[in-house]
PDB file of N, CA and C in Angstrom:
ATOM      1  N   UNK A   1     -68.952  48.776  51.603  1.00  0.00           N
ATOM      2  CA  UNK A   1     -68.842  48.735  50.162  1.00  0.00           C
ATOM      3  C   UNK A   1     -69.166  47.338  49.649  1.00  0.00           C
ATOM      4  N   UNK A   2     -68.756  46.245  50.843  1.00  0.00           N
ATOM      5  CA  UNK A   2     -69.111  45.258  49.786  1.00  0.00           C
ATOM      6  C   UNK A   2     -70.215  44.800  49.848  1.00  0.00           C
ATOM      7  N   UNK A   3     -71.162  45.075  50.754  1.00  0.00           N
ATOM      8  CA  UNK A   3     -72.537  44.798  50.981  1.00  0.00           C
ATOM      9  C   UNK A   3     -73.552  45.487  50.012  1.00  0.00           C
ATOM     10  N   UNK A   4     -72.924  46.523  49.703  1.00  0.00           N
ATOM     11  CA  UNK A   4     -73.150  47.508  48.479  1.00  0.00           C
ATOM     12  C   UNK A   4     -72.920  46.975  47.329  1.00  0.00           C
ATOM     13  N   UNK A   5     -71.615  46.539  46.798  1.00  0.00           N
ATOM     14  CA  UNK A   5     -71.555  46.025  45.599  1.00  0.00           C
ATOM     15  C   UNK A   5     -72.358  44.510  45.524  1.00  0.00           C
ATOM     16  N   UNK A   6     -72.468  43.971  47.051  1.00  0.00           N
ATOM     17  CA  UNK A   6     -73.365  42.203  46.605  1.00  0.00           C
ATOM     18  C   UNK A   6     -75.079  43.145  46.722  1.00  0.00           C
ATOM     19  N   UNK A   7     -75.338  44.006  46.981  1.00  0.00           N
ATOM     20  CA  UNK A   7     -76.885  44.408  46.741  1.00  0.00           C
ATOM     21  C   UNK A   7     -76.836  44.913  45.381  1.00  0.00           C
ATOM     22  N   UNK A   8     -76.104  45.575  44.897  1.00  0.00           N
ATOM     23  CA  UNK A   8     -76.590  45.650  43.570  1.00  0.00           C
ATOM     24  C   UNK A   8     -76.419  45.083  42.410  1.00  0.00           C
ATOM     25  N   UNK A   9     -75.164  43.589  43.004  1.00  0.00           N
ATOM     26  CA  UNK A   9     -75.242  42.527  41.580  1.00  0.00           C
ATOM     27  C   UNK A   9     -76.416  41.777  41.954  1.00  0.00           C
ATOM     28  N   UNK A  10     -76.946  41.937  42.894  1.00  0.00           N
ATOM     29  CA  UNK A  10     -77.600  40.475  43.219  1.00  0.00           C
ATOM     30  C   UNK A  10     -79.241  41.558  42.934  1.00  0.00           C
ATOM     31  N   UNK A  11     -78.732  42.894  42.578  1.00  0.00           N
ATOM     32  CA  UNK A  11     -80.364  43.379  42.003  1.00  0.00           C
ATOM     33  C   UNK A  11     -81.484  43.459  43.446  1.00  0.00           C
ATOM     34  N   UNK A  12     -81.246  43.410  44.973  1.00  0.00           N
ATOM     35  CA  UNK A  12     -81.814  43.870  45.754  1.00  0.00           C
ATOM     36  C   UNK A  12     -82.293  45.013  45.701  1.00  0.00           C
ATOM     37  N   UNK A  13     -81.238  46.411  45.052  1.00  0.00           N
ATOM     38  CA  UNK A  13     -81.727  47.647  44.600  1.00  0.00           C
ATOM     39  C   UNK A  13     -82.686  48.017  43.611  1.00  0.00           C
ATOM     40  N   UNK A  14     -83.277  49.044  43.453  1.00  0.00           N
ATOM     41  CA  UNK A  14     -83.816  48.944  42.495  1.00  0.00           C
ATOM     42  C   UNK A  14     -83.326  49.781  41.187  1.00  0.00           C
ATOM     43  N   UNK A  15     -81.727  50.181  41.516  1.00  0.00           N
ATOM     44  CA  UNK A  15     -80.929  50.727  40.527  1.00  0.00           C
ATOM     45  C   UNK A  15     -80.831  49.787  39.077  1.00  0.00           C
ATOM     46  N   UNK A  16     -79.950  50.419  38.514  1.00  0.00           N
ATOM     47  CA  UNK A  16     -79.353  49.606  37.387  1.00  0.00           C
ATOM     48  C   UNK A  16     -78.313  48.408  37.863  1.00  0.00           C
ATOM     49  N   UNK A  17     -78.240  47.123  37.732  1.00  0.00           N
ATOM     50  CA  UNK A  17     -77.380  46.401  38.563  1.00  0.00           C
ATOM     51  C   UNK A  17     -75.814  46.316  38.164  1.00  0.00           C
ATOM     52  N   UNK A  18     -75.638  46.797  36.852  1.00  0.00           N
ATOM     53  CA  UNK A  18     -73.980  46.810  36.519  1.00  0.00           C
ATOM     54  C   UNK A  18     -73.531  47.906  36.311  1.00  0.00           C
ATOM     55  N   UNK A  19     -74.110  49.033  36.712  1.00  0.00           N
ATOM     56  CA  UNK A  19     -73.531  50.474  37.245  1.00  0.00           C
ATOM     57  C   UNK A  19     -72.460  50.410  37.612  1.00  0.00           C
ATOM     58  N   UNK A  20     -72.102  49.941  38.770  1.00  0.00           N
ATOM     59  CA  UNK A  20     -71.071  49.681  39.653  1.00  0.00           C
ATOM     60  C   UNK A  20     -70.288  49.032  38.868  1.00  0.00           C
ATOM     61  N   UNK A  21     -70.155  47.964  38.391  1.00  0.00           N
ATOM     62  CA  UNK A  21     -69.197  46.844  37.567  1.00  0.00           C
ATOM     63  C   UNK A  21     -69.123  48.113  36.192  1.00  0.00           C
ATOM     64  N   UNK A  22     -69.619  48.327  35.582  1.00  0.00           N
ATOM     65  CA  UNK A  22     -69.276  48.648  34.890  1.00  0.00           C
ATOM     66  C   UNK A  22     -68.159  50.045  34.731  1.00  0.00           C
ATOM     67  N   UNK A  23     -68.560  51.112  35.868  1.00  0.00           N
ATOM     68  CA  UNK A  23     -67.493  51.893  35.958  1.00  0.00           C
ATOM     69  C   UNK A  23     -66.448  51.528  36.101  1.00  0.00           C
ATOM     70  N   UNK A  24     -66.433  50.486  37.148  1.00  0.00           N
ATOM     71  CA  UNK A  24     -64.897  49.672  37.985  1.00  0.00           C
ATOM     72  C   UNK A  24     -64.130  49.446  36.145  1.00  0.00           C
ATOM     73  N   UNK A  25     -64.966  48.543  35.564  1.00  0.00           N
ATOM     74  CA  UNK A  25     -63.955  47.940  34.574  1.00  0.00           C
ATOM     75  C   UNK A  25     -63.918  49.504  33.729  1.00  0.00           C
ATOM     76  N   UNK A  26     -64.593  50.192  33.442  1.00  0.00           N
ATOM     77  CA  UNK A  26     -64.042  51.286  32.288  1.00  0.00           C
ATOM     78  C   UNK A  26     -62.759  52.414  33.130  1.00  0.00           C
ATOM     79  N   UNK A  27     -62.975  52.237  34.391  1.00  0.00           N
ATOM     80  CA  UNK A  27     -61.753  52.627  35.374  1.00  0.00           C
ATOM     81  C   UNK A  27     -59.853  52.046  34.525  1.00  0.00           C
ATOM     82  N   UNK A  28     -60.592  50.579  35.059  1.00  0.00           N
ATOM     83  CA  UNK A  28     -59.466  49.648  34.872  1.00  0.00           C
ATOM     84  C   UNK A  28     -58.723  49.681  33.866  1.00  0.00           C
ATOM     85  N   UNK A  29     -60.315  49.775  32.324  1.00  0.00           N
ATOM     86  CA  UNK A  29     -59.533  49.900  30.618  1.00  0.00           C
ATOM     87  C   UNK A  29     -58.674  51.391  30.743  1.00  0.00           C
ATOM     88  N   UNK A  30     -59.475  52.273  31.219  1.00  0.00           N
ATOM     89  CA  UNK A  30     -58.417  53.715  31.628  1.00  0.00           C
ATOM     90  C   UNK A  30     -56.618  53.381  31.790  1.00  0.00           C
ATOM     91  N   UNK A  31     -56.520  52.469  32.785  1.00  0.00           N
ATOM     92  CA  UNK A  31     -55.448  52.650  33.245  1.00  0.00           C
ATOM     93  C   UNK A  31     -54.528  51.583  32.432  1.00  0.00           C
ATOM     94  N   UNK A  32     -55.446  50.486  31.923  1.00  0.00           N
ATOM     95  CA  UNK A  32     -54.484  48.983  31.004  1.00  0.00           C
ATOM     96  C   UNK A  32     -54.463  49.155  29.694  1.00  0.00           C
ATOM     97  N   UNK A  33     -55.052  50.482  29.028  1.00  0.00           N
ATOM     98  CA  UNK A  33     -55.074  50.507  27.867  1.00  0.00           C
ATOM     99  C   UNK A  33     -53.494  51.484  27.297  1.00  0.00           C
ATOM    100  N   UNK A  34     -54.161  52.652  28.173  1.00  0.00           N
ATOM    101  CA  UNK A  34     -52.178  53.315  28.128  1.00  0.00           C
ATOM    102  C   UNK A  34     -51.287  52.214  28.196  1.00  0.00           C
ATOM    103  N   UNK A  35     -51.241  51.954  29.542  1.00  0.00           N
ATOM    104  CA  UNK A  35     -49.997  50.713  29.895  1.00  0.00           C
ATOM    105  C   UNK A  35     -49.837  49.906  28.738  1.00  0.00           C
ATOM    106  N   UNK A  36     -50.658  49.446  28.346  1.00  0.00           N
ATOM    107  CA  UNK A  36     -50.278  48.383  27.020  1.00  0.00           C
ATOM    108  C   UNK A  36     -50.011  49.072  25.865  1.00  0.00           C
ATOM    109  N   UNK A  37     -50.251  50.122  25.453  1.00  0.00           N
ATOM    110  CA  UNK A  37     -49.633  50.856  24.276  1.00  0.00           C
ATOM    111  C   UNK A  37     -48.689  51.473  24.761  1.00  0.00           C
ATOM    112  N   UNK A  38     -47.554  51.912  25.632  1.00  0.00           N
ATOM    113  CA  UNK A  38     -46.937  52.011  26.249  1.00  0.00           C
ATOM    114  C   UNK A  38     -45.492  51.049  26.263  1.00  0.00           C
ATOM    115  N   UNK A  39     -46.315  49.647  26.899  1.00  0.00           N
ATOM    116  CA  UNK A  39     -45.600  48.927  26.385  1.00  0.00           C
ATOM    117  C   UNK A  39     -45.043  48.386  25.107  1.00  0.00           C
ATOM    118  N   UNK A  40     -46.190  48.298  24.045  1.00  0.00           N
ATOM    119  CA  UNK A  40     -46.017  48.208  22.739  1.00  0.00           C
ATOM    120  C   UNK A  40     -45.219  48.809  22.374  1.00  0.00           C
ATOM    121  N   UNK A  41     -44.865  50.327  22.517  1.00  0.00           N
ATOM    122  CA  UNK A  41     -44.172  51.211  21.802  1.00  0.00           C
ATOM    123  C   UNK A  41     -42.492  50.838  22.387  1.00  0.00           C
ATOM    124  N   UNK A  42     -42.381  50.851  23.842  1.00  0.00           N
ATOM    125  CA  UNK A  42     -40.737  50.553  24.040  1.00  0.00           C
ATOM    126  C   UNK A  42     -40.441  49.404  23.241  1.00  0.00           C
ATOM    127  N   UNK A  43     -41.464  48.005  23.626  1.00  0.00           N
ATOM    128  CA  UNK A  43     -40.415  47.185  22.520  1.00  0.00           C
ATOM    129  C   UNK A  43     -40.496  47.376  20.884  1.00  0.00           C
ATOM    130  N   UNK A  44     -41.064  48.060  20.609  1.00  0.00           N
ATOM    131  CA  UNK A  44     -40.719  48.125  18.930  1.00  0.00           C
ATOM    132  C   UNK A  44     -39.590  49.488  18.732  1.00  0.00           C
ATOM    133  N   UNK A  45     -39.626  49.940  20.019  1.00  0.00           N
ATOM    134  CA  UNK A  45     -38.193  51.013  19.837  1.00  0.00           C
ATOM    135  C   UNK A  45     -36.958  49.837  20.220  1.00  0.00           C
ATOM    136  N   UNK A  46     -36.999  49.035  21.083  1.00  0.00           N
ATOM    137  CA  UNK A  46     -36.253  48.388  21.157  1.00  0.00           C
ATOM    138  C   UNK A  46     -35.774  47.238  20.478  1.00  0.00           C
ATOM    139  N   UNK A  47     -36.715  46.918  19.230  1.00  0.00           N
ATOM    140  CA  UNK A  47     -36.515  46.131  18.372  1.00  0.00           C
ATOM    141  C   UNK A  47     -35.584  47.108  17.332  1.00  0.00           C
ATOM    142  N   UNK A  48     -36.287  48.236  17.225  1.00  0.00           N
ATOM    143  CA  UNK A  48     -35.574  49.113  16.413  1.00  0.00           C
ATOM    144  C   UNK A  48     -33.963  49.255  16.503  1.00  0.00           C
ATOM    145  N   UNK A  49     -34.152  49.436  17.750  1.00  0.00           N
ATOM    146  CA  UNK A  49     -32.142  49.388  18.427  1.00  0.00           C
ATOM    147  C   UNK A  49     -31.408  48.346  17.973  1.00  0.00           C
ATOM    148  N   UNK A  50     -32.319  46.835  18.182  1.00  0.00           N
ATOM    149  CA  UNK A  50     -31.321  45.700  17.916  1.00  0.00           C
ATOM    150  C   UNK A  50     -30.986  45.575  16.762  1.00  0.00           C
ATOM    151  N   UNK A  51     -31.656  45.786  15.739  1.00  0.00           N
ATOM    152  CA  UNK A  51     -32.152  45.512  14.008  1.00  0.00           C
ATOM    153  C   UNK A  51     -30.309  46.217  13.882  1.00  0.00           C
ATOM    154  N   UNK A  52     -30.604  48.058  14.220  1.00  0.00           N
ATOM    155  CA  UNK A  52     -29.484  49.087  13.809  1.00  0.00           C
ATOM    156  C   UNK A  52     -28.506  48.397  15.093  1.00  0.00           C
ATOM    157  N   UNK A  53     -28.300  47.774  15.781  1.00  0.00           N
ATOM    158  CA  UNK A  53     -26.824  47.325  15.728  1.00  0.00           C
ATOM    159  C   UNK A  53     -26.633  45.880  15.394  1.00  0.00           C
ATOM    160  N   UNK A  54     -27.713  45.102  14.844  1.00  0.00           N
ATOM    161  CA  UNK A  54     -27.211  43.884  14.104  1.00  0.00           C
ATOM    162  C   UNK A  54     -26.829  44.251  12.581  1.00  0.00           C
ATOM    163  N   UNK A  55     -27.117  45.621  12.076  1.00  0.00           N
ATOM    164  CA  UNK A  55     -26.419  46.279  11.182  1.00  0.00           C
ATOM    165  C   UNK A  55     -25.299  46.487  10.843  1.00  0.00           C
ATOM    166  N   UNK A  56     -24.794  47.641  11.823  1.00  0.00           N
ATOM    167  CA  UNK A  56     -23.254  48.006  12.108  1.00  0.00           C
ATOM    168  C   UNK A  56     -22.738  46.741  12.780  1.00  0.00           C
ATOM    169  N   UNK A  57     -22.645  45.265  13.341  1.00  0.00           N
ATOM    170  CA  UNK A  57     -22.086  44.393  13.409  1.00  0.00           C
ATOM    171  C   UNK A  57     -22.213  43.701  12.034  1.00  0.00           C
ATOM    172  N   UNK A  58     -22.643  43.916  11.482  1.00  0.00           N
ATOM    173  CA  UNK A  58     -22.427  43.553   9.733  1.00  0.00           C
ATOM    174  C   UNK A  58     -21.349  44.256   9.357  1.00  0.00           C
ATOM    175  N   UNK A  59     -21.405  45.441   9.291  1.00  0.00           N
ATOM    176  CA  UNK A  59     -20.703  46.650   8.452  1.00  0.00           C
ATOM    177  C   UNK A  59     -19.338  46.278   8.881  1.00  0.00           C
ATOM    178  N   UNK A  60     -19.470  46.217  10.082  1.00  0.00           N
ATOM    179  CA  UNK A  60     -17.668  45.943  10.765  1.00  0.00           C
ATOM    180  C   UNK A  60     -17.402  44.480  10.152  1.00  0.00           C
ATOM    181  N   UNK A  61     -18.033  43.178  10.189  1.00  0.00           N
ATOM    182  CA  UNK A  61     -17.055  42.442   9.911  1.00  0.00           C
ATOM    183  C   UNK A  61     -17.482  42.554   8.312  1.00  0.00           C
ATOM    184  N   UNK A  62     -18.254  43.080   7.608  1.00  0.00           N
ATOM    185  CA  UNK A  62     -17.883  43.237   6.381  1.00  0.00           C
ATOM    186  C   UNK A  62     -16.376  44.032   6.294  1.00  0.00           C
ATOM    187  N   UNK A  63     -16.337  44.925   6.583  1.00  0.00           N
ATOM    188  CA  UNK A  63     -15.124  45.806   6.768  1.00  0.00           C
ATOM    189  C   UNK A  63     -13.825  45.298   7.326  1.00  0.00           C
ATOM    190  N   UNK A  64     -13.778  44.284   8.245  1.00  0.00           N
ATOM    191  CA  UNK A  64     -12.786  43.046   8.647  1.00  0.00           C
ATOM    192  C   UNK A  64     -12.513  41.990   7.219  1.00  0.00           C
ATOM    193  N   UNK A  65     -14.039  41.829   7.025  1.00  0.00           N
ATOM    194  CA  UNK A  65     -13.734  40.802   5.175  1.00  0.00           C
ATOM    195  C   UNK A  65     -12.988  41.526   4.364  1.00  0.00           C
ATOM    196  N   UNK A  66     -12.870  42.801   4.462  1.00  0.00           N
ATOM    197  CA  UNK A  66     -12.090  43.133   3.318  1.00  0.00           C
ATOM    198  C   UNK A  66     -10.955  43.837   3.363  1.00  0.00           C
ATOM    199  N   UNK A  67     -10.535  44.086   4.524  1.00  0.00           N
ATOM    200  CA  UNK A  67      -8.990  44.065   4.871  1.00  0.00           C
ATOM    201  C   UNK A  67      -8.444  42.606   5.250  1.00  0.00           C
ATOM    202  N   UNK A  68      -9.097  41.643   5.540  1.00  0.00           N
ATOM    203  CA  UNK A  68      -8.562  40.392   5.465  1.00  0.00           C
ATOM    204  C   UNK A  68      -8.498  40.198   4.149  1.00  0.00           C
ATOM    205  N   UNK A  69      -8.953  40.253   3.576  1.00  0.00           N
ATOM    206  CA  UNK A  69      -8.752  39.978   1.242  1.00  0.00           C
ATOM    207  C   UNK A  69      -7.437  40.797   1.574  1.00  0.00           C
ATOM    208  N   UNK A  70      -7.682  41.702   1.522  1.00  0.00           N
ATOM    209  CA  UNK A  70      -6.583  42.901   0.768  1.00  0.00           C
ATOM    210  C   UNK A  70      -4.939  42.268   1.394  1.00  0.00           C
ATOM    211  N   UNK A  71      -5.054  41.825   2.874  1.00  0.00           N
ATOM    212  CA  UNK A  71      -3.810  41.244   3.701  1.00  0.00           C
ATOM    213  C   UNK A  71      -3.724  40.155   2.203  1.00  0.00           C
ATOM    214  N   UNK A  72      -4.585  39.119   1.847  1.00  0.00           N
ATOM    215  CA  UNK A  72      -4.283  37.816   1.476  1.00  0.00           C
ATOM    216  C   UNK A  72      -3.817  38.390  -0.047  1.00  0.00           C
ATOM    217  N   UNK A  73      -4.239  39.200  -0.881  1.00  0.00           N
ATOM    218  CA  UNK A  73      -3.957  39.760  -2.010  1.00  0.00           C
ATOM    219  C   UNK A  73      -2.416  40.473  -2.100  1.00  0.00           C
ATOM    220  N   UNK A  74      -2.532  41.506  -1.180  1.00  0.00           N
ATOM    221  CA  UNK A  74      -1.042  42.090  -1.256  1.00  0.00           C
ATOM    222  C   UNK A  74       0.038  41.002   0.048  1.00  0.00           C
ATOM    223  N   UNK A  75      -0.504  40.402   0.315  1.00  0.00           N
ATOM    224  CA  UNK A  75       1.014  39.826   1.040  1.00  0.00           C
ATOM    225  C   UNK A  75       1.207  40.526   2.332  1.00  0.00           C
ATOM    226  N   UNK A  76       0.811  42.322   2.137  1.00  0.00           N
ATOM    227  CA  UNK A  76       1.277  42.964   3.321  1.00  0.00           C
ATOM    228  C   UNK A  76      -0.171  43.494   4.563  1.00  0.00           C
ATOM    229  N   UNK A  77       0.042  44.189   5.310  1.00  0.00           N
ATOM    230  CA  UNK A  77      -0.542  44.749   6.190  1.00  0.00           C
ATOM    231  C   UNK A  77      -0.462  45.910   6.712  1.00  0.00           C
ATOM    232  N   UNK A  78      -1.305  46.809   6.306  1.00  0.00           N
ATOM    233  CA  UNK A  78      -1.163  48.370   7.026  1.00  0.00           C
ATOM    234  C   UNK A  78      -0.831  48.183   8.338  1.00  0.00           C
ATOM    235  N   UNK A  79       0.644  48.847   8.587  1.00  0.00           N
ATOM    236  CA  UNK A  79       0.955  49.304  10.171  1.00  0.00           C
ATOM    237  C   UNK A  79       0.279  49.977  10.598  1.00  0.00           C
ATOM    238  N   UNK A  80      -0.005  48.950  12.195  1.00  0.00           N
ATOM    239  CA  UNK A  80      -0.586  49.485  13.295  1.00  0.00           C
ATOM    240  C   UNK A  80       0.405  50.445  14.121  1.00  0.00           C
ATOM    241  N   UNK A  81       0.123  52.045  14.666  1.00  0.00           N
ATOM    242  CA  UNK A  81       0.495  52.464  15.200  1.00  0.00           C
ATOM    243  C   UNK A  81      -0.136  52.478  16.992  1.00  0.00           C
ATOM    244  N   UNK A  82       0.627  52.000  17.895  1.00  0.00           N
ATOM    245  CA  UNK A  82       0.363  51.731  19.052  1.00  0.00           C
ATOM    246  C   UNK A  82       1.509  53.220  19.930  1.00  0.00           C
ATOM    247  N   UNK A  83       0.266  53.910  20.597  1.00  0.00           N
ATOM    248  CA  UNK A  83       0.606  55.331  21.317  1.00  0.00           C
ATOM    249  C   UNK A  83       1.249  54.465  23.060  1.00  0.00           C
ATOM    250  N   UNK A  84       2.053  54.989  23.599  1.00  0.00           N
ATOM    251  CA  UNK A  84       1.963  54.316  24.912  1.00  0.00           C
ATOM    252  C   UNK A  84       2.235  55.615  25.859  1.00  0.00           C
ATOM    253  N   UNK A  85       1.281  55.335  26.814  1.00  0.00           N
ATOM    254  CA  UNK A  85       1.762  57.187  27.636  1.00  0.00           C
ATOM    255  C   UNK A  85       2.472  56.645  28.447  1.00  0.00           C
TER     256      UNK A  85
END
């Protein structure tokens, strides 16, 4: 094969000389073009994930901000009920 592929870059044949090269690489785009859109797509799902829980870590300590007000406003604090088996 490789005496094959150096005869026909080097045009000893009297074929077309990037026949060969050229399948190899449209082989290659075959297989790196999925893979890379592929990849593209998990991390923008996975950007997606972080975004929606740097969200709900908002929501909660918004939701902490305002039972901390309400403690500093009324003085008191909703009882915690603690279960023990």
């Amino acid at each position: 094969m490789d005496r094959h592929l150096l005869a026909v870059l080097t045009s000893e044949t009297d074929d077309y000389a990037f026949t060969l090269v050229t399948v190899l690489i449209l082989r290659a785009c075959g297989i790196l073009i999925p893979l890379y859109i592929m990849v593209r797509v998990i991390e923008s799902v996975q950007n997606r994930l972080q975004e929606l829980h740097q969200d709900d870590d908002e929501e909660c300590n918004e939701t902490t901000s305002i039972r901390e007000r309400d403690v500093e406003e009324n003085g008191t604090q909703n009882p915690v009920v603690q279960i023990q088996s």
